[in-house]
PDB file of N, CA and C in Angstrom:
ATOM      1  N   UNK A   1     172.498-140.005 -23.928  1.00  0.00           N
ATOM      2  CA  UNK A   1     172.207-141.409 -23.915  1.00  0.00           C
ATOM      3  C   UNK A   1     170.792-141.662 -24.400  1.00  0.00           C
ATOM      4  N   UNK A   2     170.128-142.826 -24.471  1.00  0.00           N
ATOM      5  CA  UNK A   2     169.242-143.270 -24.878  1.00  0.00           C
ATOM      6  C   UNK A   2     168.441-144.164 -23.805  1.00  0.00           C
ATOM      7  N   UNK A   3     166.978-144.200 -24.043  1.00  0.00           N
ATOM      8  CA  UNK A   3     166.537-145.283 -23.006  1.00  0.00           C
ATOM      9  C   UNK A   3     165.471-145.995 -23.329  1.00  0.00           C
ATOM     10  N   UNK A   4     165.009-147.605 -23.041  1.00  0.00           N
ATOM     11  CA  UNK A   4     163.990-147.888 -23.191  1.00  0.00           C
ATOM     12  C   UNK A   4     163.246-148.167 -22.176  1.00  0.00           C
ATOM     13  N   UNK A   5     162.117-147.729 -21.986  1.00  0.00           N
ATOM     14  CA  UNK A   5     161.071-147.894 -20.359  1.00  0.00           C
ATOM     15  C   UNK A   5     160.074-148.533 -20.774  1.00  0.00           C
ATOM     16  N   UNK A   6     159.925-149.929 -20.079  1.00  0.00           N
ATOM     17  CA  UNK A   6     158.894-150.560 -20.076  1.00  0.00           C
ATOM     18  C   UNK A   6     157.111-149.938 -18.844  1.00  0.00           C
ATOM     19  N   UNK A   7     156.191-150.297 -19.640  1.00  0.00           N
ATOM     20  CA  UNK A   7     155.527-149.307 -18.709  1.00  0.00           C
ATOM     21  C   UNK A   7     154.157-149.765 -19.044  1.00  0.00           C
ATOM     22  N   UNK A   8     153.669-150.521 -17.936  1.00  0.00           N
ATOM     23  CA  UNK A   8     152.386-150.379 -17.917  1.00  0.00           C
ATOM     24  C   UNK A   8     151.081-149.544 -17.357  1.00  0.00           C
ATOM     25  N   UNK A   9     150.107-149.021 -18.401  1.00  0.00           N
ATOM     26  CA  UNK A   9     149.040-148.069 -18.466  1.00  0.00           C
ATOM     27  C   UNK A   9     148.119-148.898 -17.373  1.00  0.00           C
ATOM     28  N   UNK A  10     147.581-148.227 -16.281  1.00  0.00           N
ATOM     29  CA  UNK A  10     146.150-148.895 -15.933  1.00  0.00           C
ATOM     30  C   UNK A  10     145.049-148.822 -16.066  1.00  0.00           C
ATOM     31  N   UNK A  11     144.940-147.161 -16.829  1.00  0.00           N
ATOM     32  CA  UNK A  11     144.191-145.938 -17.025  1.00  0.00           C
ATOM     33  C   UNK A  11     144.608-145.440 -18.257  1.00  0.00           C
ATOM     34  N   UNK A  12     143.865-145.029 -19.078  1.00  0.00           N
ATOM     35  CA  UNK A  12     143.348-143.984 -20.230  1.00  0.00           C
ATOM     36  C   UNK A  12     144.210-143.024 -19.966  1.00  0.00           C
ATOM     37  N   UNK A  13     145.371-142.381 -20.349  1.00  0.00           N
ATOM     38  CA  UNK A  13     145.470-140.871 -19.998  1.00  0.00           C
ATOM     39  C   UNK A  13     146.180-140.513 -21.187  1.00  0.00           C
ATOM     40  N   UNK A  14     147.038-139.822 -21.336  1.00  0.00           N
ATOM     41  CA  UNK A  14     147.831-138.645 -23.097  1.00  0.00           C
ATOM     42  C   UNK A  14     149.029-138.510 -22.264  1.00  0.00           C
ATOM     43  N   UNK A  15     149.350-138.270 -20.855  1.00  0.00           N
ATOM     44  CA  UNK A  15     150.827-137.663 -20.349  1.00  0.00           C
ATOM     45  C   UNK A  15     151.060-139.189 -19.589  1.00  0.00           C
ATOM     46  N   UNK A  16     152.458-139.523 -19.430  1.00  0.00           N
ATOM     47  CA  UNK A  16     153.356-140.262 -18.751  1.00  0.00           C
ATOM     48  C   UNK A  16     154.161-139.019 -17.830  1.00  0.00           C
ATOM     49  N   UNK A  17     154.702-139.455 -16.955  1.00  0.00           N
ATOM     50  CA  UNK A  17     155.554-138.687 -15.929  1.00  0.00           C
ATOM     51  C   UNK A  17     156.360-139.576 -14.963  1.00  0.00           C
ATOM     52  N   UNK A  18     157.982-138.789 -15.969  1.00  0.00           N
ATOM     53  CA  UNK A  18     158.837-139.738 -15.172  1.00  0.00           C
ATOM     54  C   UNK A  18     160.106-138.836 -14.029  1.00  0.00           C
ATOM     55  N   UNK A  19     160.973-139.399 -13.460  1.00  0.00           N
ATOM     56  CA  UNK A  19     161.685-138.991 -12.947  1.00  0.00           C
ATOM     57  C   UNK A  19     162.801-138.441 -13.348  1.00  0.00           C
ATOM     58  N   UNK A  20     163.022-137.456 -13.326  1.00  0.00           N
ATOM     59  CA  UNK A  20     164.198-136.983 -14.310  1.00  0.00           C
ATOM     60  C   UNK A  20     165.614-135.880 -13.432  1.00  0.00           C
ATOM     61  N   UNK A  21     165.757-136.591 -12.767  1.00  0.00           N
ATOM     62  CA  UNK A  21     166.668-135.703 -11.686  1.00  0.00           C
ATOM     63  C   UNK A  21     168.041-135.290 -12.331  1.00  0.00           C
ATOM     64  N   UNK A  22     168.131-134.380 -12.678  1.00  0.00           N
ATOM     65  CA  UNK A  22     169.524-133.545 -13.234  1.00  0.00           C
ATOM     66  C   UNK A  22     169.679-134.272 -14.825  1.00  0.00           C
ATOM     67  N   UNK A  23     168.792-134.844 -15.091  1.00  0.00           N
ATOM     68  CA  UNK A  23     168.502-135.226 -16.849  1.00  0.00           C
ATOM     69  C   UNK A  23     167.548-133.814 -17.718  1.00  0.00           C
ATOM     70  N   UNK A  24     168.282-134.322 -18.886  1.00  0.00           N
ATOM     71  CA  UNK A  24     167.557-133.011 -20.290  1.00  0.00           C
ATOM     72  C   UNK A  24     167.466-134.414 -20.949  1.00  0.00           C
ATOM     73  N   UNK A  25     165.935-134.788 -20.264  1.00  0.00           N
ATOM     74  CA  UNK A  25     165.126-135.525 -21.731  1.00  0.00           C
ATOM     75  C   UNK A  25     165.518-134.786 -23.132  1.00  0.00           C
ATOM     76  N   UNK A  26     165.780-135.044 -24.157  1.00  0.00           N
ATOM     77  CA  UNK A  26     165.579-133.997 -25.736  1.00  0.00           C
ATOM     78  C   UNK A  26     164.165-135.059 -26.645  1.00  0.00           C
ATOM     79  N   UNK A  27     164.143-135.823 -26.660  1.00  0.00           N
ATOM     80  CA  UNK A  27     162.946-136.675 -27.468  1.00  0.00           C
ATOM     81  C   UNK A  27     162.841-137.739 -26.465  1.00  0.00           C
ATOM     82  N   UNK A  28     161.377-138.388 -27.288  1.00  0.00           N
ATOM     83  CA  UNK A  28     160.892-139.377 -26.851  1.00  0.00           C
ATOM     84  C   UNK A  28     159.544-139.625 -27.452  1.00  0.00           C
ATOM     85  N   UNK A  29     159.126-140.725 -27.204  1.00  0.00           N
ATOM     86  CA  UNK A  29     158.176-141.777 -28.475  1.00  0.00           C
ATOM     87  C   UNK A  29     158.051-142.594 -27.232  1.00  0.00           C
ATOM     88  N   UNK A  30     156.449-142.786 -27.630  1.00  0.00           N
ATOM     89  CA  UNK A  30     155.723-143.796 -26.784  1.00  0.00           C
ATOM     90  C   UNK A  30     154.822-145.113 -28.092  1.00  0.00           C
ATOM     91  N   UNK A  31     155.048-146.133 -27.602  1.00  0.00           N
ATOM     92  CA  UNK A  31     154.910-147.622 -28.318  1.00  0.00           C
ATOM     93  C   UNK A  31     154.185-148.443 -27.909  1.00  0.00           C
ATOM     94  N   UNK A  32     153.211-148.405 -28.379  1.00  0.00           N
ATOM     95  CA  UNK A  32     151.901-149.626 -27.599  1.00  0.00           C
ATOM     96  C   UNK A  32     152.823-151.064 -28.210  1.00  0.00           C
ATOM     97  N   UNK A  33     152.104-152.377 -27.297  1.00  0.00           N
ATOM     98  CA  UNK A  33     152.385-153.337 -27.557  1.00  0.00           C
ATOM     99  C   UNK A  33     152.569-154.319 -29.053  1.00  0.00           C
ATOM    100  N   UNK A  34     152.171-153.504 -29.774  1.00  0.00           N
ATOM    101  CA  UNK A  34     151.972-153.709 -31.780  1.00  0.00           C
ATOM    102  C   UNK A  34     152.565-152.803 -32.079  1.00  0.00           C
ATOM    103  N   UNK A  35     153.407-152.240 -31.844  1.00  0.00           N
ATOM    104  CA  UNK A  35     154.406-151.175 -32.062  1.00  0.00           C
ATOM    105  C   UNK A  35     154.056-150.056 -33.126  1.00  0.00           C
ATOM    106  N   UNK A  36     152.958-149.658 -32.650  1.00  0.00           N
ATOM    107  CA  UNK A  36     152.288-148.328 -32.898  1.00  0.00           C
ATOM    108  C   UNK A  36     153.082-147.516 -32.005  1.00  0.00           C
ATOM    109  N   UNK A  37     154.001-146.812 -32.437  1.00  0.00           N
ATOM    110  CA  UNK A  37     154.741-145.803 -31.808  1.00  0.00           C
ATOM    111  C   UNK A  37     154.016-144.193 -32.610  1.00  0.00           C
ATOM    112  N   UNK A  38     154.404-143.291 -31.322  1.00  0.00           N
ATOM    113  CA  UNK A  38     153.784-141.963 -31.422  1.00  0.00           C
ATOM    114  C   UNK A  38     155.087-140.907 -30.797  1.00  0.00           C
ATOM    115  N   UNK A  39     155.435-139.623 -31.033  1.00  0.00           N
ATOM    116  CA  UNK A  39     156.406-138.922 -30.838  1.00  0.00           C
ATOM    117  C   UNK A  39     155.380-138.279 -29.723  1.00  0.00           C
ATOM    118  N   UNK A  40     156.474-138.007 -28.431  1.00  0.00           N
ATOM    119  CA  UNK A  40     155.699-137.099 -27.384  1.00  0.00           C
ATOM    120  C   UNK A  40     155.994-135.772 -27.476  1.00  0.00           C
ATOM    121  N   UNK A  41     154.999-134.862 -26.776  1.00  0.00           N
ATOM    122  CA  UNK A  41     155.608-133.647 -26.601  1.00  0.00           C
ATOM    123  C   UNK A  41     156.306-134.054 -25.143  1.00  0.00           C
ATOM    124  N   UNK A  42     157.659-133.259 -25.175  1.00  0.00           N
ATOM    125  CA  UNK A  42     158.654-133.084 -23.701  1.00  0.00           C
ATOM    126  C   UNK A  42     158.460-131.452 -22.661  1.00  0.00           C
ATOM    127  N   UNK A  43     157.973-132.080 -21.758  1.00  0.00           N
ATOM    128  CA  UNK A  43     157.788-131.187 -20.856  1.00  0.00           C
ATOM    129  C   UNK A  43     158.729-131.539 -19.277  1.00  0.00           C
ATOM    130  N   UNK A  44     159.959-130.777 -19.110  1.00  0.00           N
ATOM    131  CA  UNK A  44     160.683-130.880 -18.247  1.00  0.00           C
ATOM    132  C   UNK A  44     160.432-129.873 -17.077  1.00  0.00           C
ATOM    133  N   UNK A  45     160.117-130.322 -15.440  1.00  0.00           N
ATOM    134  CA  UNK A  45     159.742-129.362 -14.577  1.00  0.00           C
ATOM    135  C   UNK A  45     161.396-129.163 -13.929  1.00  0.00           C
ATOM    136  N   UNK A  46     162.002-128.332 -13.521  1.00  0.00           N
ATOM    137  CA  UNK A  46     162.910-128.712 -13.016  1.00  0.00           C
ATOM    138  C   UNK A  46     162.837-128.653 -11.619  1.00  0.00           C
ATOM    139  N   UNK A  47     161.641-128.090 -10.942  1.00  0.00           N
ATOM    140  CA  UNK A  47     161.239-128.011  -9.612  1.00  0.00           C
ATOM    141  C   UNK A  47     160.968-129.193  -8.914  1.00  0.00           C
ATOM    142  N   UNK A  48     160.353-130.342  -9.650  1.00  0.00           N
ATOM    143  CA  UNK A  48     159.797-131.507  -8.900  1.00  0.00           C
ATOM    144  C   UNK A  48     160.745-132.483  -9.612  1.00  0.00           C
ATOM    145  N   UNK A  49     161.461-131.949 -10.406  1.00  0.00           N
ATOM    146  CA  UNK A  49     162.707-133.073 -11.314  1.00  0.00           C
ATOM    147  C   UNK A  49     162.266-133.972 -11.808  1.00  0.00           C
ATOM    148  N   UNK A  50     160.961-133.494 -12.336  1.00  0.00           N
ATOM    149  CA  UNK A  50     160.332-134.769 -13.681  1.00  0.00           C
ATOM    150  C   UNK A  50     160.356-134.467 -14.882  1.00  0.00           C
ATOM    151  N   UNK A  51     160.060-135.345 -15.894  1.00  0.00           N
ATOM    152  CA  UNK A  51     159.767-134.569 -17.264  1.00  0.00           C
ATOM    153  C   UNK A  51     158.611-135.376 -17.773  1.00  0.00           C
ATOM    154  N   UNK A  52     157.630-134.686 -18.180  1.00  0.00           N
ATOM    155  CA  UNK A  52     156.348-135.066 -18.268  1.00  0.00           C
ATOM    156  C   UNK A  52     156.206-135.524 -19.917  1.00  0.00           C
ATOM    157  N   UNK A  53     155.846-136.549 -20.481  1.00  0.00           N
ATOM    158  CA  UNK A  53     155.492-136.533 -21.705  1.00  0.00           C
ATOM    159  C   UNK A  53     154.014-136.730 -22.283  1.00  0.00           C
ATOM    160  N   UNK A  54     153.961-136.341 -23.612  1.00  0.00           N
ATOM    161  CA  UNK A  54     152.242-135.788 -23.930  1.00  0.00           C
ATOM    162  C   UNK A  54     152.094-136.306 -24.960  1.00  0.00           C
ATOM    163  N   UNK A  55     151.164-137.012 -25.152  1.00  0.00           N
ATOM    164  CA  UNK A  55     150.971-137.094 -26.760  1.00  0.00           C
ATOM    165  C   UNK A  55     149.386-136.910 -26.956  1.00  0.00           C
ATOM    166  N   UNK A  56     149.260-136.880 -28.132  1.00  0.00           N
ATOM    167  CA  UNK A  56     148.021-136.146 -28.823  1.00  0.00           C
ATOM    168  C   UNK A  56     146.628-137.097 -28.705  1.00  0.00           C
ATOM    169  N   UNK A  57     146.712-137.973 -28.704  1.00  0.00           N
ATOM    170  CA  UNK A  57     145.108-138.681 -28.260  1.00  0.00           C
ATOM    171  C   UNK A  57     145.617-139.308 -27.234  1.00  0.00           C
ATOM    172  N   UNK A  58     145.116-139.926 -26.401  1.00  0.00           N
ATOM    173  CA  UNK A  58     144.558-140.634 -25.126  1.00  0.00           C
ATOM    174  C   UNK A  58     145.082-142.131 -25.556  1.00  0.00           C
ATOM    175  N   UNK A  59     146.331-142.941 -24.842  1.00  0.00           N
ATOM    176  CA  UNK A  59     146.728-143.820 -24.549  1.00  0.00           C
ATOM    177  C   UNK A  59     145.503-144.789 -24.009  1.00  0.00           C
ATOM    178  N   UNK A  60     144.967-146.427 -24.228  1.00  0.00           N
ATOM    179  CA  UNK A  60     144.691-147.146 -24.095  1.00  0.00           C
ATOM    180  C   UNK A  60     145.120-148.232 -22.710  1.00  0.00           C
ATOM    181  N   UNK A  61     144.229-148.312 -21.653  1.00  0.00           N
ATOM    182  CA  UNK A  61     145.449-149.475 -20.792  1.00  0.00           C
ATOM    183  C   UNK A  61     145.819-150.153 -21.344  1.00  0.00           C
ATOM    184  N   UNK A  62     147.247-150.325 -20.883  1.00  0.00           N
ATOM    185  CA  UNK A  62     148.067-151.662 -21.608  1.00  0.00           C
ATOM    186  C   UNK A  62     149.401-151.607 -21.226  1.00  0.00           C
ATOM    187  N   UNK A  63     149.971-152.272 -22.228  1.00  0.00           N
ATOM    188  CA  UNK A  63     151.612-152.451 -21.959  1.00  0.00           C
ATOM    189  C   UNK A  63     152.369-151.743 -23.126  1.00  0.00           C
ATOM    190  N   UNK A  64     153.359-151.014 -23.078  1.00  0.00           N
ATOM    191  CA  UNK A  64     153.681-149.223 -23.658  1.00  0.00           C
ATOM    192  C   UNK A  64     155.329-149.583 -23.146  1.00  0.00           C
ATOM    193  N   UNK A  65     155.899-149.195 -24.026  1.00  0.00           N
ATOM    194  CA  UNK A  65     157.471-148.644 -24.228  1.00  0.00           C
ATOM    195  C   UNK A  65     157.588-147.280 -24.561  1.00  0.00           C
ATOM    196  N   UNK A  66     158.773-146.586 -23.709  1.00  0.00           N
ATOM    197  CA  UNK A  66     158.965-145.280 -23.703  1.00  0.00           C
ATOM    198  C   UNK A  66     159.990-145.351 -24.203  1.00  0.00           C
ATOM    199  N   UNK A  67     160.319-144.972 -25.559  1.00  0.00           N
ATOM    200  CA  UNK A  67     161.666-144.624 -26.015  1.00  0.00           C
ATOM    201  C   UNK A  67     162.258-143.150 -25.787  1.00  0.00           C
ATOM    202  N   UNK A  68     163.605-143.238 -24.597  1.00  0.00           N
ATOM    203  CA  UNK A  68     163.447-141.607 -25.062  1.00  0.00           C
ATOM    204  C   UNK A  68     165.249-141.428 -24.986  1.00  0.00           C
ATOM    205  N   UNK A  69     165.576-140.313 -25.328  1.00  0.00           N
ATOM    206  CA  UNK A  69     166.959-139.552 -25.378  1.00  0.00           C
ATOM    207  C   UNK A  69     167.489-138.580 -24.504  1.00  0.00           C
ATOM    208  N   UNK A  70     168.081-138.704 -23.699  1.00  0.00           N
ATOM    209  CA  UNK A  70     168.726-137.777 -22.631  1.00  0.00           C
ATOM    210  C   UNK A  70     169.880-137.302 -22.839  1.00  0.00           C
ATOM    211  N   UNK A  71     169.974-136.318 -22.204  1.00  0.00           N
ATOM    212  CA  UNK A  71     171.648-136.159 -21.514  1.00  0.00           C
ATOM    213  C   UNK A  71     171.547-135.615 -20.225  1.00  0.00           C
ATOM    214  N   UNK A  72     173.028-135.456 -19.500  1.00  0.00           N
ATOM    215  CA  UNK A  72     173.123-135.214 -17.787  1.00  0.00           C
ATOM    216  C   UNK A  72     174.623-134.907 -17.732  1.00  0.00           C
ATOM    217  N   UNK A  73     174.695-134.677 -16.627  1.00  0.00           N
ATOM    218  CA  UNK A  73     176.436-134.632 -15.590  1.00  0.00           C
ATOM    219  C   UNK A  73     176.651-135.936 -15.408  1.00  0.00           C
ATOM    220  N   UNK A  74     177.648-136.341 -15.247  1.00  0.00           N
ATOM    221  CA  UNK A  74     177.496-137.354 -14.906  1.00  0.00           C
ATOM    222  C   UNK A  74     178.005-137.501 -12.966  1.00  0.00           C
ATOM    223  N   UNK A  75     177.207-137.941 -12.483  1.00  0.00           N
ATOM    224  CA  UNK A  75     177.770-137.844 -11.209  1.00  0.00           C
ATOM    225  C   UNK A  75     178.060-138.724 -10.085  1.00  0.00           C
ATOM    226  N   UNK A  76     178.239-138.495  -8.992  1.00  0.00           N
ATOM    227  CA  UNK A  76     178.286-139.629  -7.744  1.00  0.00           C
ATOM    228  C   UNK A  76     177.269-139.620  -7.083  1.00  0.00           C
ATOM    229  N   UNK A  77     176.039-139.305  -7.195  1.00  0.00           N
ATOM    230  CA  UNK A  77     175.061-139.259  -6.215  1.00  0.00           C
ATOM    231  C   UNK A  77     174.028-140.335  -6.109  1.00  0.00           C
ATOM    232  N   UNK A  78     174.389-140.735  -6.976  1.00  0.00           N
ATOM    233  CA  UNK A  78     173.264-142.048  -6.954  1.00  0.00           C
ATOM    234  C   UNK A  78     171.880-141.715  -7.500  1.00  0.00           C
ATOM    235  N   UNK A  79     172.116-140.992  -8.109  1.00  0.00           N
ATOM    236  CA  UNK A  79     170.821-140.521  -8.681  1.00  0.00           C
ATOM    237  C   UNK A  79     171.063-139.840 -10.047  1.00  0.00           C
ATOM    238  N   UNK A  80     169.796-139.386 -11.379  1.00  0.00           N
ATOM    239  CA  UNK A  80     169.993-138.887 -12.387  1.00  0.00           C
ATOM    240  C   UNK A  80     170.924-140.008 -13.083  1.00  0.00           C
ATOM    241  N   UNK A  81     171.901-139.369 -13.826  1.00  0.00           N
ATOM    242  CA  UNK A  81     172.970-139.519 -14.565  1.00  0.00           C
ATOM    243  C   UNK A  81     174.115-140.029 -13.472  1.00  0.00           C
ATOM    244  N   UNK A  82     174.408-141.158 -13.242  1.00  0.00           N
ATOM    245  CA  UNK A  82     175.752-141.603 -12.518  1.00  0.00           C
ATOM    246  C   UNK A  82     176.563-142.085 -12.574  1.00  0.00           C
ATOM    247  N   UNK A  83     177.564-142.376 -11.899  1.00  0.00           N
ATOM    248  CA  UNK A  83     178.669-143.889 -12.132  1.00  0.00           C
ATOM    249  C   UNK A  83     178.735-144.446 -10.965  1.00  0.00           C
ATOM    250  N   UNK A  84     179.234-145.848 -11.360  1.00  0.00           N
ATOM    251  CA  UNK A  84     179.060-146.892 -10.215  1.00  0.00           C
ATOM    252  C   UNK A  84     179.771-148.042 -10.441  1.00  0.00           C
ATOM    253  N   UNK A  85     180.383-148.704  -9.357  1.00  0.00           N
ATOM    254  CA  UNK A  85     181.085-149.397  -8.978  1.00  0.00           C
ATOM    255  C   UNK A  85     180.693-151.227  -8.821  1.00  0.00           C
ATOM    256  N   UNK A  86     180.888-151.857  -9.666  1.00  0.00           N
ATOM    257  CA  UNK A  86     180.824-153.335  -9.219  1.00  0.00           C
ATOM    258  C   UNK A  86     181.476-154.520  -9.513  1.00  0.00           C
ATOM    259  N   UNK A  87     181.381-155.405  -9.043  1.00  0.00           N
ATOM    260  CA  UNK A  87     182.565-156.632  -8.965  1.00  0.00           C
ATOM    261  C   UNK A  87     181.986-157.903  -9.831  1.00  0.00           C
ATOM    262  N   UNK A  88     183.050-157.934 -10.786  1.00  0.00           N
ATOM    263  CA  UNK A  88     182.306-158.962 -12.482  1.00  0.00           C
ATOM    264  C   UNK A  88     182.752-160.362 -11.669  1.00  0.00           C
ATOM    265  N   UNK A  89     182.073-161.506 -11.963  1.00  0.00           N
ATOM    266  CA  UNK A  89     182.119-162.872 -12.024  1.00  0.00           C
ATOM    267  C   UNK A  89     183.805-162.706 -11.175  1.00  0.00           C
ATOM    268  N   UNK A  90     184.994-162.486 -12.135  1.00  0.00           N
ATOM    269  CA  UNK A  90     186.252-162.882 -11.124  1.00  0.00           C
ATOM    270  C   UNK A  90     186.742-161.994 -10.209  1.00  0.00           C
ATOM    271  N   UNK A  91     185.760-161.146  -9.664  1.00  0.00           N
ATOM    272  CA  UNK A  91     185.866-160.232  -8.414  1.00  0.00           C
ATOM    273  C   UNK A  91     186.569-159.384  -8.764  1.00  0.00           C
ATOM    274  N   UNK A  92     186.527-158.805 -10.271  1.00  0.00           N
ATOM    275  CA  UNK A  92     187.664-157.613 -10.173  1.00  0.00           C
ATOM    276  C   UNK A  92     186.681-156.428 -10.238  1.00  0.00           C
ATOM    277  N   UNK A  93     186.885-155.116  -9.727  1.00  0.00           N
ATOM    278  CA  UNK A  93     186.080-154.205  -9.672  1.00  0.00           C
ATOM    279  C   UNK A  93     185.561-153.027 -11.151  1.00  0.00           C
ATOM    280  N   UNK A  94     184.981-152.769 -11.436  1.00  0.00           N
ATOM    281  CA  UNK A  94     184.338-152.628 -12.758  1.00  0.00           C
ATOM    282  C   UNK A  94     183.602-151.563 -12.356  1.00  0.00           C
ATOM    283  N   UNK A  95     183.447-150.482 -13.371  1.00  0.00           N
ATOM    284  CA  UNK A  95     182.879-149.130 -13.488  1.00  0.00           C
ATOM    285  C   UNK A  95     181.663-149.263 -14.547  1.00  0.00           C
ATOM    286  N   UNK A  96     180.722-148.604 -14.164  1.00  0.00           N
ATOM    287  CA  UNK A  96     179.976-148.470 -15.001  1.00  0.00           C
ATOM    288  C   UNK A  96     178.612-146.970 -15.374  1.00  0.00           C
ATOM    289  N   UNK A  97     177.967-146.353 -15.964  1.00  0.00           N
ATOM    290  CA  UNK A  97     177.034-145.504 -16.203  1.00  0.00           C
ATOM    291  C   UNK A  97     176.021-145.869 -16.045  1.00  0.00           C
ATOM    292  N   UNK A  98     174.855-145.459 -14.763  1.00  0.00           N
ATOM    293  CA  UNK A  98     174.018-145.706 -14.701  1.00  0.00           C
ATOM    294  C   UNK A  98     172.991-145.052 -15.222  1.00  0.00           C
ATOM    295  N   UNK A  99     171.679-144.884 -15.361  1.00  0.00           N
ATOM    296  CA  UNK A  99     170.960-143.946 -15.227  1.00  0.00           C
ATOM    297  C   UNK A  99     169.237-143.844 -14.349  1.00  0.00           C
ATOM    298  N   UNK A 100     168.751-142.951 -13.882  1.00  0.00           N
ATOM    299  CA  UNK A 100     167.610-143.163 -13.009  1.00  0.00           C
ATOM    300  C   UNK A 100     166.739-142.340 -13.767  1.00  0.00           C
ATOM    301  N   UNK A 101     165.685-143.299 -14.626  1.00  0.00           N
ATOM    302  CA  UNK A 101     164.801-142.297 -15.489  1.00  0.00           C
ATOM    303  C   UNK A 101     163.508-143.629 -15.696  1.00  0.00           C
ATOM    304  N   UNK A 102     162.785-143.601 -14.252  1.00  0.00           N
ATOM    305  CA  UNK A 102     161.784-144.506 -14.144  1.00  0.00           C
ATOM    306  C   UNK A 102     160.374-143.652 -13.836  1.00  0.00           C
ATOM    307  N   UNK A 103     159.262-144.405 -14.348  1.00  0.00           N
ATOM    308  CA  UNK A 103     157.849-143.945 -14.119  1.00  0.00           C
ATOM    309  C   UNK A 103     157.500-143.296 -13.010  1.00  0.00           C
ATOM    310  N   UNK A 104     157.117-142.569 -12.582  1.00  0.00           N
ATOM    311  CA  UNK A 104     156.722-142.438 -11.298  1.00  0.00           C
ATOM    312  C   UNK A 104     155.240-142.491 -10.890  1.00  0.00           C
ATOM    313  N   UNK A 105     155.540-143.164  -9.267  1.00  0.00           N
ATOM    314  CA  UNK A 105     154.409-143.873  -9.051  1.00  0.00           C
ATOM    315  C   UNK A 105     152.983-143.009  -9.341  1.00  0.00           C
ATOM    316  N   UNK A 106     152.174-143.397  -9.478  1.00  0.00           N
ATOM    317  CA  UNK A 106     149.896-142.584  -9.879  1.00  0.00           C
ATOM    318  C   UNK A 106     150.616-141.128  -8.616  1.00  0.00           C
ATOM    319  N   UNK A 107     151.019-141.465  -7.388  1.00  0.00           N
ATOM    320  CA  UNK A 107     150.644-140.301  -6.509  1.00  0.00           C
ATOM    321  C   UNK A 107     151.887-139.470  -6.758  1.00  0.00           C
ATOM    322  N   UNK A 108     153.033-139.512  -7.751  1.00  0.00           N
ATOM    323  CA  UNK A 108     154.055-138.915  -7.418  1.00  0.00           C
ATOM    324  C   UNK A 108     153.997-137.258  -8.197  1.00  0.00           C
ATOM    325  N   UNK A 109     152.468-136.882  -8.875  1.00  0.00           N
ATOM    326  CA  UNK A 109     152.219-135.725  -9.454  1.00  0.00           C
ATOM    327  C   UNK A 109     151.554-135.164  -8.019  1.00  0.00           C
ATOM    328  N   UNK A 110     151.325-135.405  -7.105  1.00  0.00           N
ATOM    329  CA  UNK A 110     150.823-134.677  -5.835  1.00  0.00           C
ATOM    330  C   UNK A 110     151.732-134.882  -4.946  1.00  0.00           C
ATOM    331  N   UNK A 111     152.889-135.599  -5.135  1.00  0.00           N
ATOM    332  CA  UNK A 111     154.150-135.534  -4.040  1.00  0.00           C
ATOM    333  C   UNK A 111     154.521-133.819  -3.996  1.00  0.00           C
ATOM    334  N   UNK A 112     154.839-133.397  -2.814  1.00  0.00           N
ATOM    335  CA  UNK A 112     155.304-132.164  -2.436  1.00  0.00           C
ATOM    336  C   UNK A 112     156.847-132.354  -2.662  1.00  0.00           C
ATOM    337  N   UNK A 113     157.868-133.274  -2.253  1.00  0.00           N
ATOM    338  CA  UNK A 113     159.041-133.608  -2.464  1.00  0.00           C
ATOM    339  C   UNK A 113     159.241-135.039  -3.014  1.00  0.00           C
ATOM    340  N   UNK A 114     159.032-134.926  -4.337  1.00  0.00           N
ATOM    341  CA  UNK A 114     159.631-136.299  -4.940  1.00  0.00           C
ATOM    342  C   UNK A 114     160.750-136.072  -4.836  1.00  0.00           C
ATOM    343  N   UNK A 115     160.875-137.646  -5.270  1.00  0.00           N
ATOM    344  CA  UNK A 115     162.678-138.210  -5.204  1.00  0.00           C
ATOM    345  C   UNK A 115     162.684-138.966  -6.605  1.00  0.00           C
ATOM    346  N   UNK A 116     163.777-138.573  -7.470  1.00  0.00           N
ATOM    347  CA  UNK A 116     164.635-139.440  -8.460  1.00  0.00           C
ATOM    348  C   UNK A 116     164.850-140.761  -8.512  1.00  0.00           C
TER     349      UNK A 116
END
């Protein structure tokens, strides 16, 4: 699948770090607000279930789009790669693919047990 993450910088830094629970980021490109886009390097931990992205000079605060490309299992857990259940406008029940591949919060690189 594919994703777009809206994401605001507060701080200067080169790596983003997102949540990536039972996901294989494969690419991804980061996009300042004038759509100066840049290709990241992908760095996937599978211990803390993030995947870290890098790029080559030092990001600006601001407002930044993460374009990136995944794949997963798809599963029931409510987390990563999932499916899920909900009821359209005439109450009939409806399936759908979710996915959980959001920023994680300034402290979640010193979390001992993050969560997805």
């Amino acid at each position: 699948g594919s994703a777009t993450i809206h994401v605001k910088l507060l701080e200067a830094t080169n790596t983003i770090v997102l949540n990536a629970k039972e996901l294989n980021v494969t690419s991804g490109s980061i996009c300042s607000s004038d759509d100066f886009c840049v290709r990241a390097e992908i760095s996937l931990d599978t211990k803390t279930q993030t995947v870290t992205l890098t790029v080559p000079d030092s990001l600006n605060p601001g407002d930044y789009k993460i374009d990136a490309s995944f794949s997963g299992v798809l599963n029931d857990k409510m987390m990563g790669f999932y499916r899920s259940e909900y009821k359209d406008p005439l109450d009939s029940s409806k399936k759908k693919c979710v996915f959980h591949l959001s920023p994680c919060p300034y402290i979640c690189i010193q979390q001992e047990n993050p969560r997805s």
